[in-house]
Protein backbone atom coordinates (compact mmCIF):
# COMPACT_ATOMS: atom_id res chain seq x y z
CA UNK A 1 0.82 86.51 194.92
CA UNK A 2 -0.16 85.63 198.64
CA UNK A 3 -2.77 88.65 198.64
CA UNK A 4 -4.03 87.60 195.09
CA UNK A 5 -4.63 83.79 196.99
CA UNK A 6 -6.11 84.89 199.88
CA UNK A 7 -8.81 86.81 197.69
CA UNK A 8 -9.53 83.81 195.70
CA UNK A 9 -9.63 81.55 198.73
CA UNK A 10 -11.80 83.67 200.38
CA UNK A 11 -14.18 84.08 197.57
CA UNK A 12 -14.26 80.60 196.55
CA UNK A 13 -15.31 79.69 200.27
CA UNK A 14 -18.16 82.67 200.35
CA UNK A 15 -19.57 80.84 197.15
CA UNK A 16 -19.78 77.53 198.31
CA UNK A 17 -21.45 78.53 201.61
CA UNK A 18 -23.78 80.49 199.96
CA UNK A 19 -24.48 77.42 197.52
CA UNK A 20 -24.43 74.91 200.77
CA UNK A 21 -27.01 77.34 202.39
CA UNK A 22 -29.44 77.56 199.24
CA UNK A 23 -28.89 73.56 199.16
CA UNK A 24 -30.65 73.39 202.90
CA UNK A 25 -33.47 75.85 201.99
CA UNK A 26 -35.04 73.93 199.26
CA UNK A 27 -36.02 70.52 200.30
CA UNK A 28 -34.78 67.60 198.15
CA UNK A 29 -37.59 65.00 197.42
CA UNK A 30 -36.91 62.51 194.72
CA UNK A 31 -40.15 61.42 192.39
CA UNK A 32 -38.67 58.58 189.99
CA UNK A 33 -41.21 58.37 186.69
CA UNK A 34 -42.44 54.75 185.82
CA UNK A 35 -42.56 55.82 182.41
CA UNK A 36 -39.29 57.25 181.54
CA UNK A 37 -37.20 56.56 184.34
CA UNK A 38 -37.01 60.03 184.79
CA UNK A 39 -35.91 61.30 188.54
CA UNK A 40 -37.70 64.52 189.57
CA UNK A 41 -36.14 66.59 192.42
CA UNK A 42 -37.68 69.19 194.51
CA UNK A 43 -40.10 69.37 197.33
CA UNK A 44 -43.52 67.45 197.60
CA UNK A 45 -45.76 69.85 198.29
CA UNK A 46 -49.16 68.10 197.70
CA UNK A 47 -50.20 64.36 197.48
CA UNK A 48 -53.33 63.05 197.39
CA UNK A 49 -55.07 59.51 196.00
CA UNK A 50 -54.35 60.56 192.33
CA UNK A 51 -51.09 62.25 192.29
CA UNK A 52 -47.84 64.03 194.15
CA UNK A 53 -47.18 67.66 193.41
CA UNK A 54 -43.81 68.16 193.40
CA UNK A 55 -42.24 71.74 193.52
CA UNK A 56 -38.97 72.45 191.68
CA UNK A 57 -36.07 74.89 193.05
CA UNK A 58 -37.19 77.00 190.06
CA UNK A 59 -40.77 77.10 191.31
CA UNK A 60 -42.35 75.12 188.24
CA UNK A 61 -45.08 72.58 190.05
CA UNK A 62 -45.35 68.97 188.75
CA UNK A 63 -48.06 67.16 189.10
CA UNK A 64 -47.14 63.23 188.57
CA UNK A 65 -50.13 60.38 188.57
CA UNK A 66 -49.79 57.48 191.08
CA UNK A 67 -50.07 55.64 188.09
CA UNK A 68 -46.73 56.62 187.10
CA UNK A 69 -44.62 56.35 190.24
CA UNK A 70 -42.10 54.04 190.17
CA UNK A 71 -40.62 55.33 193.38
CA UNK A 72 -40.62 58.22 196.11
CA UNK A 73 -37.57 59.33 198.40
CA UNK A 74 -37.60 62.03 200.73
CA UNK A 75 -35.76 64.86 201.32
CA UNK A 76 -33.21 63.63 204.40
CA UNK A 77 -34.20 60.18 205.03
CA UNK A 78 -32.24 57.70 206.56
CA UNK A 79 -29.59 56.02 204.76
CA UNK A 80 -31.07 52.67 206.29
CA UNK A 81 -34.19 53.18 204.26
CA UNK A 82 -32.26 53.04 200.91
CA UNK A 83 -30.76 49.64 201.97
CA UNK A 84 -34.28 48.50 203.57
CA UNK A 85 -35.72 49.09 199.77
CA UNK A 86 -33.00 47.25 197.89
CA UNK A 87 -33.78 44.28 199.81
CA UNK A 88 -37.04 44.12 199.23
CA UNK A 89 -36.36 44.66 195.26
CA UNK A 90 -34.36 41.75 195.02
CA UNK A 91 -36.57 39.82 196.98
CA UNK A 92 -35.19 39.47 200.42
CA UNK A 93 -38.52 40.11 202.08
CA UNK A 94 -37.73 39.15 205.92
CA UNK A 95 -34.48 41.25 205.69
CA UNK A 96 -36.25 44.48 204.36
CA UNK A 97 -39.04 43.74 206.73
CA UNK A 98 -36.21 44.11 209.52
CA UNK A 99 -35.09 47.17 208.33
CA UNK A 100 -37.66 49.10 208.04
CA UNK A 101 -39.13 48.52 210.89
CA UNK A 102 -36.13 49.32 212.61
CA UNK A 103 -35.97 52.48 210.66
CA UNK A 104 -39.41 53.44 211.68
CA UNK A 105 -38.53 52.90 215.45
CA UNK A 106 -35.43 55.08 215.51
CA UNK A 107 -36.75 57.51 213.06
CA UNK A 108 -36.64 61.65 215.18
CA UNK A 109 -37.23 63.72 212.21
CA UNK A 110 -40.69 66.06 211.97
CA UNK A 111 -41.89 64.39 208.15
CA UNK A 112 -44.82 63.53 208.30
CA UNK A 113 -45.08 61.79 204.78
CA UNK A 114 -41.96 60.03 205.41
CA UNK A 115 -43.19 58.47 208.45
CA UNK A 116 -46.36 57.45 206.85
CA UNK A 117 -44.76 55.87 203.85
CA UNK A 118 -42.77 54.02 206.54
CA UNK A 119 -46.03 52.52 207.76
CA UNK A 120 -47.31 51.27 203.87
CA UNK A 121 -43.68 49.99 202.82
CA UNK A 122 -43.78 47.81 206.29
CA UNK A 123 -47.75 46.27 204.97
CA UNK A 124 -46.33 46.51 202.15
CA UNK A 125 -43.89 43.64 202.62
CA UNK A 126 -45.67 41.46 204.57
CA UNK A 127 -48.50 42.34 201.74
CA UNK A 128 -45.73 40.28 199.38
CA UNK A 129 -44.20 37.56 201.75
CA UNK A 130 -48.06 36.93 202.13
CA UNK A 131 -48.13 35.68 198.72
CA UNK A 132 -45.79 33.25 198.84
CA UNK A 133 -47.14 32.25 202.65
CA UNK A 134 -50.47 32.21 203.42
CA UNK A 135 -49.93 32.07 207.00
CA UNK A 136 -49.20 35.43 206.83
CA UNK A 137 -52.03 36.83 204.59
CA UNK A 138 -54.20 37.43 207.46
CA UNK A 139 -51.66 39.89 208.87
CA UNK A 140 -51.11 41.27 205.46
CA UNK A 141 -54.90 42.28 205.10
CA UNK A 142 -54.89 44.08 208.76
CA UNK A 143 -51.95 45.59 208.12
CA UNK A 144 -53.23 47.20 204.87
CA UNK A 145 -56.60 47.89 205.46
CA UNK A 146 -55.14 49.57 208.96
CA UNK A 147 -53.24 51.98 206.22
CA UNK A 148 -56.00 52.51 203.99
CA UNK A 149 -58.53 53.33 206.83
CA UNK A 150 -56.15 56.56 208.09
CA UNK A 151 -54.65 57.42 204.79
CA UNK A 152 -57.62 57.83 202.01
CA UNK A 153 -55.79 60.77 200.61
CA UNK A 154 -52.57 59.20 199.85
CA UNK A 155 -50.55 58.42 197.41
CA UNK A 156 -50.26 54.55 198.31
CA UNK A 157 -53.49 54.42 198.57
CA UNK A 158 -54.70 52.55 195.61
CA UNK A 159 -51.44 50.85 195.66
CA UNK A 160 -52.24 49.43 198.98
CA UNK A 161 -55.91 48.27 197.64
CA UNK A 162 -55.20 46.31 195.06
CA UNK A 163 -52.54 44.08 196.64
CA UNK A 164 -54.68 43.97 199.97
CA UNK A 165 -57.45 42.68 196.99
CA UNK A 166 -54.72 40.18 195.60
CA UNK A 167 -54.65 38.58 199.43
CA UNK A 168 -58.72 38.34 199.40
CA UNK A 169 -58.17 36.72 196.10
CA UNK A 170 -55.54 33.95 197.45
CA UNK A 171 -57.70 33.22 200.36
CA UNK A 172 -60.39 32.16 197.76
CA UNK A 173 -62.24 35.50 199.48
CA UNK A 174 -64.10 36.61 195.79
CA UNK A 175 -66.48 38.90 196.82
CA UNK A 176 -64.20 40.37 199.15
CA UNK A 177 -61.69 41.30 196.44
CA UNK A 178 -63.94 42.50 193.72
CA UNK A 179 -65.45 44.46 196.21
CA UNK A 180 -62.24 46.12 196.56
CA UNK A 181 -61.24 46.16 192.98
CA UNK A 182 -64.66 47.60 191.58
CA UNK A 183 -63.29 50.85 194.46
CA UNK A 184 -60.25 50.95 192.53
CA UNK A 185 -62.18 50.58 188.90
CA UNK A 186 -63.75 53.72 190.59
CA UNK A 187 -61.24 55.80 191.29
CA UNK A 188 -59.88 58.84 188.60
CA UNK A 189 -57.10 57.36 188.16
CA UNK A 190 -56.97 55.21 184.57
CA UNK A 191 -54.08 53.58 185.37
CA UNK A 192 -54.89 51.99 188.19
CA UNK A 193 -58.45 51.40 186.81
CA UNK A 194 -57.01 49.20 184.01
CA UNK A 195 -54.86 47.58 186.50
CA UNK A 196 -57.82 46.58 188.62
CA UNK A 197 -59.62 45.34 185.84
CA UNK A 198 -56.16 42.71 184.77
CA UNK A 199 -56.97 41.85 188.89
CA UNK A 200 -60.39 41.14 188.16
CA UNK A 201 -59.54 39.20 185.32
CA UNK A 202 -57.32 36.79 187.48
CA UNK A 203 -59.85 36.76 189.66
CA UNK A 204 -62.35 35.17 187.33
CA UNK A 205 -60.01 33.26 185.99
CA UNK A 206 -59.32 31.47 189.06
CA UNK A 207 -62.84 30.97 189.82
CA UNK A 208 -63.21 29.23 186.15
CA UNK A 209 -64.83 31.91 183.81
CA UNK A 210 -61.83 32.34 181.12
CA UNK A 211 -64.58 34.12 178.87
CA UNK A 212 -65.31 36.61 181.55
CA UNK A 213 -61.57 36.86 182.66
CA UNK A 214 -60.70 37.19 178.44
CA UNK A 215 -63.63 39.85 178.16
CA UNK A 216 -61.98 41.50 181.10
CA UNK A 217 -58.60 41.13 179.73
CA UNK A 218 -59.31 42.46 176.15
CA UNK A 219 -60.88 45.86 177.96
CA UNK A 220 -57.70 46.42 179.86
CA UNK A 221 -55.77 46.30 176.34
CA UNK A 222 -57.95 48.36 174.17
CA UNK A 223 -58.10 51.01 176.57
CA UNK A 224 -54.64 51.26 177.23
CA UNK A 225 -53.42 51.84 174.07
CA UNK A 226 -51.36 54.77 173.66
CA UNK A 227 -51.27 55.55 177.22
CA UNK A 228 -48.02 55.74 178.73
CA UNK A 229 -49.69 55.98 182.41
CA UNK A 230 -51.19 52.66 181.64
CA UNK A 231 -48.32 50.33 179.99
CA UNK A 232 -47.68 48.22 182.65
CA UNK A 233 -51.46 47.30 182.74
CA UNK A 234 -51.46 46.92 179.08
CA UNK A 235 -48.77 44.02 179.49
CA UNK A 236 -51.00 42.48 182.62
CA UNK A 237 -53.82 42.57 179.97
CA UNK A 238 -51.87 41.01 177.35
CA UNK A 239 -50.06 38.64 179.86
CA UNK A 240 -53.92 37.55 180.90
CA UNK A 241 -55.11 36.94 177.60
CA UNK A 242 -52.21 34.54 177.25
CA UNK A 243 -53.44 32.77 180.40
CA UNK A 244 -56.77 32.80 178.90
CA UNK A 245 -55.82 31.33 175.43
CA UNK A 246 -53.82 28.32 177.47
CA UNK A 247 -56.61 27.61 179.27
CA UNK A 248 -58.81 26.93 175.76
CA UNK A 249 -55.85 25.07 174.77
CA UNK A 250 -54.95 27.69 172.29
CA UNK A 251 -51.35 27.42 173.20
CA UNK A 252 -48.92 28.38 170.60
CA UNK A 253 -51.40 31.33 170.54
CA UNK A 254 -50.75 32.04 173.93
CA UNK A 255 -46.75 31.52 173.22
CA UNK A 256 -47.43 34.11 170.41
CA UNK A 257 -48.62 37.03 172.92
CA UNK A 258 -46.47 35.72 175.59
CA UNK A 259 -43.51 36.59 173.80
CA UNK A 260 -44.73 39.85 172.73
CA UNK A 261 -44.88 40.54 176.35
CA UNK A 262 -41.43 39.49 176.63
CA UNK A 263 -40.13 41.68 173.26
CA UNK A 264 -41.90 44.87 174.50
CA UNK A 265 -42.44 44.89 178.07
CA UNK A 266 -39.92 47.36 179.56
CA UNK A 267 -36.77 46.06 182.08
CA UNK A 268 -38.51 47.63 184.84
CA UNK A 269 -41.90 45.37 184.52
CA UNK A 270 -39.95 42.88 186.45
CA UNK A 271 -42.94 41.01 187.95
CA UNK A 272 -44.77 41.22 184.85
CA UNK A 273 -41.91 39.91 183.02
CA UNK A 274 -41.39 36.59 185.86
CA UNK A 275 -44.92 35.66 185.01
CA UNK A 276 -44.72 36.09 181.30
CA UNK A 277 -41.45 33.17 181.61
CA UNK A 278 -43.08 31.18 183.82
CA UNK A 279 -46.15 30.76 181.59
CA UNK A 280 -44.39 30.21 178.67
CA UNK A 281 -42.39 27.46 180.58
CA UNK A 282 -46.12 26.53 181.32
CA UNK A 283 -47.34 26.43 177.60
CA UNK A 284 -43.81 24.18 176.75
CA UNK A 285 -44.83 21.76 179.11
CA UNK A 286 -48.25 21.66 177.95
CA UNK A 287 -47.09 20.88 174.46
CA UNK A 288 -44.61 18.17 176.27
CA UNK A 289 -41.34 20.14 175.19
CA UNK A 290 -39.37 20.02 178.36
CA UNK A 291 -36.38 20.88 177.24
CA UNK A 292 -37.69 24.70 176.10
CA UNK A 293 -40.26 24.62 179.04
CA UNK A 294 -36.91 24.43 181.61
CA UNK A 295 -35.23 27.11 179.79
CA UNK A 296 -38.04 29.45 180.40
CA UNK A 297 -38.31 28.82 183.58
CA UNK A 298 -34.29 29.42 184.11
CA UNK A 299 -34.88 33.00 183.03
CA UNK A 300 -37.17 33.74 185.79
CA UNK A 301 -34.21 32.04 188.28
CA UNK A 302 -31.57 34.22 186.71
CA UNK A 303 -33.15 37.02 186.23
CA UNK A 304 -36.02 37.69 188.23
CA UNK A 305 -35.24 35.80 191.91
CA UNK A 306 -36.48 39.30 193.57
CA UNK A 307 -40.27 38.56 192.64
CA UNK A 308 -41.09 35.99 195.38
CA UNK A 309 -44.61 34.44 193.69
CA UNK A 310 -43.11 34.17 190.13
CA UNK A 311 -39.33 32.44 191.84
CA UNK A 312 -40.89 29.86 193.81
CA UNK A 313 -43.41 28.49 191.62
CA UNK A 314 -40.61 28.24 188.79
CA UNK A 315 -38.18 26.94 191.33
CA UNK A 316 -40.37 24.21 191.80
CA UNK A 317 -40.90 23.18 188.02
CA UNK A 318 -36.80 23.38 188.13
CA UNK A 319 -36.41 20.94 190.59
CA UNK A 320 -38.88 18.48 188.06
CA UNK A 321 -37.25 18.94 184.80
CA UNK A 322 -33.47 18.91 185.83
CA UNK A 323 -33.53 15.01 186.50
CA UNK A 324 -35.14 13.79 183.68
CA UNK A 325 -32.83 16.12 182.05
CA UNK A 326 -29.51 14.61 183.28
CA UNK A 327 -29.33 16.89 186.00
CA UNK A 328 -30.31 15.71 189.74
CA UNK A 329 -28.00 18.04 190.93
CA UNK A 330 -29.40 20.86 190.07
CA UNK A 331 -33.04 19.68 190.99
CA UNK A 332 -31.91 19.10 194.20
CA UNK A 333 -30.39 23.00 194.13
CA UNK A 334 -33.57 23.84 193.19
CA UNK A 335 -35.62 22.09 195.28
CA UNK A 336 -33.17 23.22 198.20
CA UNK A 337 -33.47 26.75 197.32
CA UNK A 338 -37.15 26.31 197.50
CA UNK A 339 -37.95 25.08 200.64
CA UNK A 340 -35.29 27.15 202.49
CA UNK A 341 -36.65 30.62 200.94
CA UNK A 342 -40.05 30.23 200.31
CA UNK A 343 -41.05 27.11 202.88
CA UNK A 344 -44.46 28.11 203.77
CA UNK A 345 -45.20 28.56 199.93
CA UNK A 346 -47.99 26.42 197.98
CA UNK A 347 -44.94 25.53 195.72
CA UNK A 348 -42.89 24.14 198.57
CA UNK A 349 -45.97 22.00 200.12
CA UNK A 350 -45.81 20.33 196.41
CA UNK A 351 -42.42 19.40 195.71
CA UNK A 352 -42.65 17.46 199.94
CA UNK A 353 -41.09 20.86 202.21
């Protein structure tokens, strides 16, 4: 019985060494799909503007377009950098800014790709907290076009253009960021070409021309249809022409497509999803039903506090309909909550922080 033990023990223990040792030959790279949620593993073993190659342990290559990256992990990174991202998901931008800069500084491994993803997730950040706080969009813009400048070939690339565009486009900079958006129309990827031309839609909304930003819009949403690569710009599209229809006072039409957005729009379009509630809360107010327009605007509280832009502006419109509702309490909360996490924000400046 002993003897009969030993033999199993020993054999057991050859198999798992030979399956910890065929574990450390193959790196382990995570690709996460935008459109199915779907987590590839194997090694990256090209990336470029347009896509990451990834090889599986099997030796099948798959090629996946930027435009349908929802997120990259490398093969031995840093626990601290899993941490570092979930902060900045749910919003805590000076936290994750923290970490992964302190990740980058203590990082000793030899990956090259890891370290320069490092460098766009850190523009990256301040790229966001620069919406919500212009004083730091000029850093933002250096910081990103520092990235772009050494790093043409990678997969953040476009990425890193259009929100460095979105900062041009806050500073009231317009020829700045449709310079950078008509690069991005440019590119070979159709994804982010649609998504560019939602951005250039905003863009001329901003600047007044709804009929240009709605001719802009309704491109983005014919061409998309019945691409998976391009849903999330399909929903921008859609969410624009709602924008656009508000402006013409067309707003229970813009309600209509709103809530389309909000019926079809996948969990993971988080930011598109914010803006689609706050607009709606928008539309409500317009049509001087308060009660509905707070309501809409408590969804993006709830459920979306990790997109920064979208949170403070409907923080603010909390903090003015929960007196005249009954509730000074909670407009104070509000109000509170505003001005201590997003003080340097346009939103804050209006409700006296």
């Amino acid at each position: 019985m002993d003897k009969v033990f030993y033999v199993f023990k020993t054999t057991l223990s050859a198999t798992l060494l030979v399956a910890v040792a065929a574990q450390s030959v193959f790196a382990v790279d995570i690709v996460t799909r935008r459109s199915d949620n779907t987590q590839l593993r194997g090694e990256i073993i090209r990336v470029s503007q347009n896509e990451i190659v990834l090889k599986r342990t099997n030796g099948e290559e798959i090629s996946i377009s930027v435009a349908n990256l929802k997120d990259v992990r490398f093969d031995k990174e840093p626990l601290a950098l899993s941490a570092a991202r979930s902060n900045e998901r749910s919003g805590s931008l000076d936290t994750a800014l923290t970490r992964f800069k302190e990740v980058q500084s203590s990082y000793t491994g030899g990956d090259k790709g890891l370290k320069t993803d490092l460098e766009y997730l850190i523009a990256r950040v301040v790229g966001k907290q620069a919406l919500t706080d212009p004083t730091k969009a000029d850093a933002a813009k250096e910081s990103l076009e520092k990235f772009r400048t050494a790093n043409k070939d990678n997969f953040r690339y476009l990425e890193a253009t259009l929100l460095q565009a979105s900062i041009h486009a806050l500073k009231g900079e317009t020829d700045a960021g449709k310079a950078l958006l008509a690069e991005v129309q440019a590119s070979a990827v159709k994804g982010f070409q649609l998504q560019a031309g939602v951005d250039l839609g905003r863009l001329l909304l901003v600047a007044g021309d709804a009929a240009g930003a709605l001719s802009s819009f309704d491109d983005v949403i014919q061409k998309s249809q019945g691409d998976v690569s391009a849903t999330g710009a399909m929903y921008d599209g859609l969410l624009g022409r709602a924008m656009c229809l508000k402006q013409q006072n067309s707003v229970d039409d813009s309600i209509k497509t709103l809530d389309e957005v909000i019926d079809k729009a996948p969990p993971t379009e988080t930011r598109t999803l914010a803006e689609a509630w706050v607009r709606k809360g928008d539309c409500f107010r317009q049509k001087n039903q308060e009660k509905a327009a707070l309501m809409a605007y408590l969804h993006v509280d709830v459920l979306y506090p990790g997109e920064p832009a979208q949170h403070a502006e409907a923080l603010l419109r909390l903090s003015q309909l929960w007196g005249p509702g009954g509730h000074q309490n909670r407009a104070v909360d509000a109000s509170t909550r505003l001005t201590e996490r997003y003080p340097n924000s346009q939103w804050a400046k209006q409700s006296g922080g």
